[in-house]
C-alpha atoms as a PDB file:
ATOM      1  CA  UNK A   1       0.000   0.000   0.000  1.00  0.00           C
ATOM      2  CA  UNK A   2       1.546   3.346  -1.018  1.00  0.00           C
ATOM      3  CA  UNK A   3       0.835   6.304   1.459  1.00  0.00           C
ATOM      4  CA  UNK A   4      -0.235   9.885  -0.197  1.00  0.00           C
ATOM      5  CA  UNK A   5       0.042  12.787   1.859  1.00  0.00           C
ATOM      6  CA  UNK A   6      -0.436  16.413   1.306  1.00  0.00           C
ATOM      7  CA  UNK A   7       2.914  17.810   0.165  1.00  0.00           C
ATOM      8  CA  UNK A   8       1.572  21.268  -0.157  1.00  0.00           C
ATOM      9  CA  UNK A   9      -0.813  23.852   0.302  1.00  0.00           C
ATOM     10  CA  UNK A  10      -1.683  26.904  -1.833  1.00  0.00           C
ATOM     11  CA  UNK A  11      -4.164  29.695  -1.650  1.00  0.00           C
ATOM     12  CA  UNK A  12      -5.087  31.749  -4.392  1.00  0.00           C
ATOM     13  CA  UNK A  13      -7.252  35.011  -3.384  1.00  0.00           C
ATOM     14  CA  UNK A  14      -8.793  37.772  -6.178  1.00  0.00           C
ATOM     15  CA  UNK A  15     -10.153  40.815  -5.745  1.00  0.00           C
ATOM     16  CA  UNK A  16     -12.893  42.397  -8.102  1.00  0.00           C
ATOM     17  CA  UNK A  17     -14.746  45.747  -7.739  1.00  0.00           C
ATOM     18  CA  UNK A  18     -18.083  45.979 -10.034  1.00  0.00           C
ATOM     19  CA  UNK A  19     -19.412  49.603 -10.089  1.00  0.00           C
ATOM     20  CA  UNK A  20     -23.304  49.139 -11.034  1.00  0.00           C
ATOM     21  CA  UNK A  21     -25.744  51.774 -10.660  1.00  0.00           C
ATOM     22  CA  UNK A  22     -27.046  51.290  -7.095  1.00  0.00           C
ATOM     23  CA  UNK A  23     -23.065  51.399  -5.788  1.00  0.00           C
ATOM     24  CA  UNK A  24     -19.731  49.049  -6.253  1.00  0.00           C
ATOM     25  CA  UNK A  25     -19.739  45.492  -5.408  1.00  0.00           C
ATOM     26  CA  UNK A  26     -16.772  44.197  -4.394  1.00  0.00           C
ATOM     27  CA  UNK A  27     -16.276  40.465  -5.262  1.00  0.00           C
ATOM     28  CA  UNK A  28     -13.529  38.190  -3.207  1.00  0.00           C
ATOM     29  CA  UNK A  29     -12.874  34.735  -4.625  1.00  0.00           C
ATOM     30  CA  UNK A  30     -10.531  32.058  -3.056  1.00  0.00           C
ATOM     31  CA  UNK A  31      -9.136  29.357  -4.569  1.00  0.00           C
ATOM     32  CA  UNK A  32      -7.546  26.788  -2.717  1.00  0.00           C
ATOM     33  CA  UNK A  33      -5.037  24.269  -4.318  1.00  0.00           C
ATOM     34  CA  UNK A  34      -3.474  20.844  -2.326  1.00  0.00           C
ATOM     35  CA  UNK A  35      -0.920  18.961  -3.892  1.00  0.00           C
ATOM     36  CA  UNK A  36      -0.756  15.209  -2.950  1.00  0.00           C
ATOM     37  CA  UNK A  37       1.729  12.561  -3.616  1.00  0.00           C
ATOM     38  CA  UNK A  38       3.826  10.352  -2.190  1.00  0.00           C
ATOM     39  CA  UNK A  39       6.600  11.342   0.251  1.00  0.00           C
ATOM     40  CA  UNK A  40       9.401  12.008  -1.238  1.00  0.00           C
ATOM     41  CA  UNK A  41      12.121   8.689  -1.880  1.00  0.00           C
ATOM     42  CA  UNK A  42      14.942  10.981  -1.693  1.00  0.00           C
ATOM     43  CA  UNK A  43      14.961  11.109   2.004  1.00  0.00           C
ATOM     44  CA  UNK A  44      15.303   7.606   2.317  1.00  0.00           C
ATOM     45  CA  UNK A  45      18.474   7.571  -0.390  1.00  0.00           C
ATOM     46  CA  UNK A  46      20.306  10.268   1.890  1.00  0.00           C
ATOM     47  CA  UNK A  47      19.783   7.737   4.966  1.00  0.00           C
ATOM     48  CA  UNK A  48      21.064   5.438   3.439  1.00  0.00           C
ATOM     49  CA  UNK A  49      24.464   7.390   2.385  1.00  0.00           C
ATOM     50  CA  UNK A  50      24.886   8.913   5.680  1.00  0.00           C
ATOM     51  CA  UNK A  51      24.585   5.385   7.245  1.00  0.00           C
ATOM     52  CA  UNK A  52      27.083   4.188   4.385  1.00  0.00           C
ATOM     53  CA  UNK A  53      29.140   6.984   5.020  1.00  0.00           C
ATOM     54  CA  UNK A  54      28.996   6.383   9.019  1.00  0.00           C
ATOM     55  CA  UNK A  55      30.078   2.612   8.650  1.00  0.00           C
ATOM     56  CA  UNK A  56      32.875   3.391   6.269  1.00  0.00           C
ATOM     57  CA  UNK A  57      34.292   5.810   8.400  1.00  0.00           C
ATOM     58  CA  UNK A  58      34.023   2.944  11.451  1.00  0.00           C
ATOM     59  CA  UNK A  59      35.586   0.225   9.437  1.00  0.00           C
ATOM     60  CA  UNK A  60      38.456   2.695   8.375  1.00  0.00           C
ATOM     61  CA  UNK A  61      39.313   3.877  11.985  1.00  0.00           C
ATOM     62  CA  UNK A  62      38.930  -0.126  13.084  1.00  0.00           C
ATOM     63  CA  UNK A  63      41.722  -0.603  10.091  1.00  0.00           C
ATOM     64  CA  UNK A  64      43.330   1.706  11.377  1.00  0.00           C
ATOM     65  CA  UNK A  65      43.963   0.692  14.510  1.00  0.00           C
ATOM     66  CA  UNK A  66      44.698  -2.527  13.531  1.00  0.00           C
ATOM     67  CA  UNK A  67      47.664  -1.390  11.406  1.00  0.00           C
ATOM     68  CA  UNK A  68      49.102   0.920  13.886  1.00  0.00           C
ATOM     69  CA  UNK A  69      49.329  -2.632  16.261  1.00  0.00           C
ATOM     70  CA  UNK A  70      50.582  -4.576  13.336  1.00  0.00           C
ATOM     71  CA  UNK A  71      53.262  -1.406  12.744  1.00  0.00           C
ATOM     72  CA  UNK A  72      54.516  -1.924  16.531  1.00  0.00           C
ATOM     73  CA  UNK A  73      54.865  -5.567  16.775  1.00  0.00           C
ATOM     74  CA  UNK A  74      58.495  -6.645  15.384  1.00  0.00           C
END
C-alpha cells in the first residue's frame, strides 16, 4: 500500500470591484489548491548514504587501529 500525503498547500485570493448603478460590489474569490503525492524517496536515499558513510568511516578507523598494532609488533 503506497501512502499519499499532502505535500503542499496553496491559496489563491482575487479581488474584483463591479461599479453598477445602485453602488460598487466588491467580489472576493478564493481558490484553494493541495498537492498530494507520495513522500518524497529521496529522504530515504540520503539515509542510506549517511549510514554508508557512518560505517565506512568505522571500518576505516577499526583498520586503522589494527595497522598501527601490526606497525609496533616486530
Amino acid at each position: 500500500m503506497t501512502a499519499i500525503k499532502l505535500i503542499e498547500s496553496e491559496t489563491i485570493e482575487t479581488q474584483k470591484v463591479f461599479n453598477f448603478s445602485d453602488g460598487p460590489v466588491t467580489v472576493v474569490e478564493r481558490e484553494v489548491h493541495e498537492f498530494y503525492g507520495t513522500p518524497a524517496p529521496r529522504l530515504v536515499v540520503v539515509d542510506a548514504i549517511e549510514n554508508f558513510i557512518a560505517r565506512s568511516r568505522s571500518e576505516i578507523a577499526g583498520l586503522s587501529s589494527i595497522m598501527r598494532e601490526l606497525s609496533s609488533v616486530k
